[in-house]
C-alpha atoms as a PDB file:
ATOM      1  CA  UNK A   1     109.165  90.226  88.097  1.00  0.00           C
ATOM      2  CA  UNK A   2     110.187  91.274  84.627  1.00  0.00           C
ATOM      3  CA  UNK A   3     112.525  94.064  83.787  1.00  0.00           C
ATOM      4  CA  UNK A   4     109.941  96.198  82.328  1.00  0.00           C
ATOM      5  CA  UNK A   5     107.289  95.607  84.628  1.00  0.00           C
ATOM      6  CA  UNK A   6     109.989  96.628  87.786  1.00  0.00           C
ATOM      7  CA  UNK A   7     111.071  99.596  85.532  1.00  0.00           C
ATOM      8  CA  UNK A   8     107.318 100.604  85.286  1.00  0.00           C
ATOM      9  CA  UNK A   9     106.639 100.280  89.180  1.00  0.00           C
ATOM     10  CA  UNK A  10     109.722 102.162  90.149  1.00  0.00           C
ATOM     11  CA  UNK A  11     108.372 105.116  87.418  1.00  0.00           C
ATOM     12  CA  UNK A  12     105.020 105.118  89.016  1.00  0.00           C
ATOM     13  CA  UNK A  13     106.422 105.000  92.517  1.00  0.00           C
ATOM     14  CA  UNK A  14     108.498 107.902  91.911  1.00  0.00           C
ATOM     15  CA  UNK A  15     104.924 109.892  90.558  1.00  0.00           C
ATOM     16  CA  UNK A  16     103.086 108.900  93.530  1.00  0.00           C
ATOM     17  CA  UNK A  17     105.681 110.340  95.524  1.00  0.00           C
ATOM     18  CA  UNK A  18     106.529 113.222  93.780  1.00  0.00           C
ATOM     19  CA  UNK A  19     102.549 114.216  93.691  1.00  0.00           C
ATOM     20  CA  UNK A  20     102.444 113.486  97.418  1.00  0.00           C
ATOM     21  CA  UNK A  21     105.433 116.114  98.003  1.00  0.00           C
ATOM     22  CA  UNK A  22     104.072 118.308  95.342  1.00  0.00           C
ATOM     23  CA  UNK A  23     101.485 119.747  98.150  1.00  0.00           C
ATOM     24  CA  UNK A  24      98.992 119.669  95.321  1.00  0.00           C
ATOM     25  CA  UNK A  25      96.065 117.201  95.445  1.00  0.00           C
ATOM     26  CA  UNK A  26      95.847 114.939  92.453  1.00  0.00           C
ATOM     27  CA  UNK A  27      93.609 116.894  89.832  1.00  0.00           C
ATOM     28  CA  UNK A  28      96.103 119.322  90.266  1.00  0.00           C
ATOM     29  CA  UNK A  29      99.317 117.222  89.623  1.00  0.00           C
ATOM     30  CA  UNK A  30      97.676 114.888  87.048  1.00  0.00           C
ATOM     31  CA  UNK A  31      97.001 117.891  84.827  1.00  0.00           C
ATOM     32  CA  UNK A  32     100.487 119.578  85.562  1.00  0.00           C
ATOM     33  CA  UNK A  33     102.311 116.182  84.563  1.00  0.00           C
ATOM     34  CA  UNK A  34      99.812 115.356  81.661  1.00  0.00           C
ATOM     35  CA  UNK A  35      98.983 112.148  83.548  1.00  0.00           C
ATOM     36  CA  UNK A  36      95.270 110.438  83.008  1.00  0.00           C
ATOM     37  CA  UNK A  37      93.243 110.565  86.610  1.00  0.00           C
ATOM     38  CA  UNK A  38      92.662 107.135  86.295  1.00  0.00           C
ATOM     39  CA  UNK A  39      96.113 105.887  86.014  1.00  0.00           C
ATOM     40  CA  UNK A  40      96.308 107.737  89.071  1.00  0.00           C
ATOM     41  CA  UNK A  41      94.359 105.901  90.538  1.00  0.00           C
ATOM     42  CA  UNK A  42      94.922 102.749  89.463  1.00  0.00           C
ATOM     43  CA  UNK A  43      98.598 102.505  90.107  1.00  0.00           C
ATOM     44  CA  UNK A  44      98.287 103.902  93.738  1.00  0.00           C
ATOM     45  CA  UNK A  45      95.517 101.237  94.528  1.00  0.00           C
ATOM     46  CA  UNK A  46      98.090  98.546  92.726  1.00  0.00           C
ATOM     47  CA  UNK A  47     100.666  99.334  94.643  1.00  0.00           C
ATOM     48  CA  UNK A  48      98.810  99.912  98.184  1.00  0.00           C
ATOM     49  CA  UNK A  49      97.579  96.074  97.190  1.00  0.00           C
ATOM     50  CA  UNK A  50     101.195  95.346  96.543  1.00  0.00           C
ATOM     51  CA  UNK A  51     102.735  96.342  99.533  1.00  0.00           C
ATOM     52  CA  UNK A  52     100.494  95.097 101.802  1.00  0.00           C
ATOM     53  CA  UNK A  53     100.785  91.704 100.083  1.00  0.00           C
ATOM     54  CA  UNK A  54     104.504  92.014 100.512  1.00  0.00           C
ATOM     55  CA  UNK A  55     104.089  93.282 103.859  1.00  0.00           C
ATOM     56  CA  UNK A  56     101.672  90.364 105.450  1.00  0.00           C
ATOM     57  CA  UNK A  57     103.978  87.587 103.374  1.00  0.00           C
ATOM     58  CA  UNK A  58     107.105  89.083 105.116  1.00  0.00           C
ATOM     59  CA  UNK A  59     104.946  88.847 108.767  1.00  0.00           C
ATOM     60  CA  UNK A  60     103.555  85.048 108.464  1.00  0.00           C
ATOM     61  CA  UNK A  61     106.067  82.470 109.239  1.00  0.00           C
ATOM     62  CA  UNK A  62     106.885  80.020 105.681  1.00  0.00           C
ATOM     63  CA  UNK A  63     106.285  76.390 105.914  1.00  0.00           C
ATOM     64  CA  UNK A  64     109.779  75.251 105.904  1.00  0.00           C
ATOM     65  CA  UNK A  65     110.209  71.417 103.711  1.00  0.00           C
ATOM     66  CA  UNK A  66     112.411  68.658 104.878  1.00  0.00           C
ATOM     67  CA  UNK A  67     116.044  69.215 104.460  1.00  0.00           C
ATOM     68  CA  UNK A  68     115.975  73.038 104.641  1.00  0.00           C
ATOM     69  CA  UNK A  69     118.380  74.588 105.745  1.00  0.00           C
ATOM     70  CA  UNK A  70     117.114  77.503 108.207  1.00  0.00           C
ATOM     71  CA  UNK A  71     119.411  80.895 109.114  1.00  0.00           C
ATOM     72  CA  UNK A  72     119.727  80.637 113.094  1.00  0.00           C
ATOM     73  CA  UNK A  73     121.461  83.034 115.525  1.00  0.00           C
ATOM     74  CA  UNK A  74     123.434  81.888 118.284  1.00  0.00           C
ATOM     75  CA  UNK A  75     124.243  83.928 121.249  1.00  0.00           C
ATOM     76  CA  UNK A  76     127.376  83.919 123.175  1.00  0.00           C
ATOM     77  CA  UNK A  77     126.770  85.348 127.076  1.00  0.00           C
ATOM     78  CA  UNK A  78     130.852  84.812 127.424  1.00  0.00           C
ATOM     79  CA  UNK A  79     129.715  81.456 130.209  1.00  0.00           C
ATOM     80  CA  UNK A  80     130.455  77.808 129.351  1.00  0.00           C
ATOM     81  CA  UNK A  81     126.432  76.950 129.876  1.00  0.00           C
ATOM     82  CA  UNK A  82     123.693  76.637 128.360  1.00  0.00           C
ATOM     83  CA  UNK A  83     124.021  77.706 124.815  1.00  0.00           C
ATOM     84  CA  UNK A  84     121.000  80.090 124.113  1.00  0.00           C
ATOM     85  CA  UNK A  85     119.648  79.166 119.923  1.00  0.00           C
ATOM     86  CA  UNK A  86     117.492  82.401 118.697  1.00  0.00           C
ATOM     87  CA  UNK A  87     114.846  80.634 116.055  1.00  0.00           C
ATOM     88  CA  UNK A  88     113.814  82.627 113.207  1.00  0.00           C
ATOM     89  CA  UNK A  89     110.602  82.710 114.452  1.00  0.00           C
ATOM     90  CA  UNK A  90     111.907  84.478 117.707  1.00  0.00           C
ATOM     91  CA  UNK A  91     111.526  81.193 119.632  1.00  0.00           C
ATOM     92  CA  UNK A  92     114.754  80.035 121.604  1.00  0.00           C
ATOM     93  CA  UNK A  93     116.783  76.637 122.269  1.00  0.00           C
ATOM     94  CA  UNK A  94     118.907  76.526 125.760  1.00  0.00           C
ATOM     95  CA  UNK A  95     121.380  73.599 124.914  1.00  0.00           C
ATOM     96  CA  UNK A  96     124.872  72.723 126.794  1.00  0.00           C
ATOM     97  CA  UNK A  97     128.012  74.069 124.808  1.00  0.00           C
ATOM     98  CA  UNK A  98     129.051  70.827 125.215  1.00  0.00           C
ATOM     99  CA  UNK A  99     126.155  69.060 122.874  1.00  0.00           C
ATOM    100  CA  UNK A 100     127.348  66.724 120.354  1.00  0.00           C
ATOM    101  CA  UNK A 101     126.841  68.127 116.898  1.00  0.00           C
ATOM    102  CA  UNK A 102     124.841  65.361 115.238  1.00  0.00           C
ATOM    103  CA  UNK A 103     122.512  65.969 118.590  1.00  0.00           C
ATOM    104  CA  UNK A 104     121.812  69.375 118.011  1.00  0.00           C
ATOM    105  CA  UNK A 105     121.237  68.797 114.614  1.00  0.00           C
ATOM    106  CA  UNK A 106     118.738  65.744 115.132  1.00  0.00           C
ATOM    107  CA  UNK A 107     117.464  68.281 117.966  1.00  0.00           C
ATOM    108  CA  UNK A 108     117.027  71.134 115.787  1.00  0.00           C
ATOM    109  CA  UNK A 109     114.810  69.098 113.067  1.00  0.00           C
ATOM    110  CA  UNK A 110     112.533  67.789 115.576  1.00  0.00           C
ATOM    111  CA  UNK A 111     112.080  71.600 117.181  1.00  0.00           C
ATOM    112  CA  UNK A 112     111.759  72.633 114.033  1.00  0.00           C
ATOM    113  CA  UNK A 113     109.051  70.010 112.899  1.00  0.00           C
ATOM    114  CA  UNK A 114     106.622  70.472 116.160  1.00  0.00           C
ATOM    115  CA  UNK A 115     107.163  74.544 115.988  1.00  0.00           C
ATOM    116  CA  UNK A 116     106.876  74.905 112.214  1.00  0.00           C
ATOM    117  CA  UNK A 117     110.148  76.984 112.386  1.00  0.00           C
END
């Protein structure tokens, strides 16, 4: 997103806010600020639409291409065995601590292929 267009959404976040902490309803606060009604309007339906883009993209799991490298968390319980893999997803891998490293990594691609992880 360009500069001006993020400056612009940050200024009309900060109105929407303001008028919603103003107490007053938006008649009110459009005419106090000398803003047009149907700016109003128009930037708090953009931004609902916004957000709730943003929101549902940050829910759905991304298709992940060959060769990417995925963030994964791996848990320590303090025992030898298994070794417990969190997935991004919030799936899980038990392995033994003592799996070769090419393994797990040939393991982790194939997981990742059949799970879409």
């Amino acid at each position: 997103m360009g500069r001006l267009r993020k400056d612009r959404e940050l200024h009309w976040r900060g109105v929407l806010r303001r008028q919603t902490q103003s107490g007053m309803n938006v008649a009110e606060f459009c005419r106090r600020e000398s803003i047009s009604g149907p700016s109003f309007y128009s930037w708090r339906r953009k931004l609902k639409e916004r957000d709730a883009r943003s929101q549902q993209a940050n829910q759905q799991p991304q298709a992940v291409s060959a060769g990417q490298l995925l963030p994964v968390m791996i848990e320590s319980s303090g025992l030898p065995d298994p070794m417990r893999i969190l997935m991004p997803q919030g799936m899980s891998l038990e392995v033994p601590s003592s799996i070769d490293p090419s393994a797990l990594t040939d393991l982790l691609r194939a997981f990742c292929e059949t799970h879409l992880c």
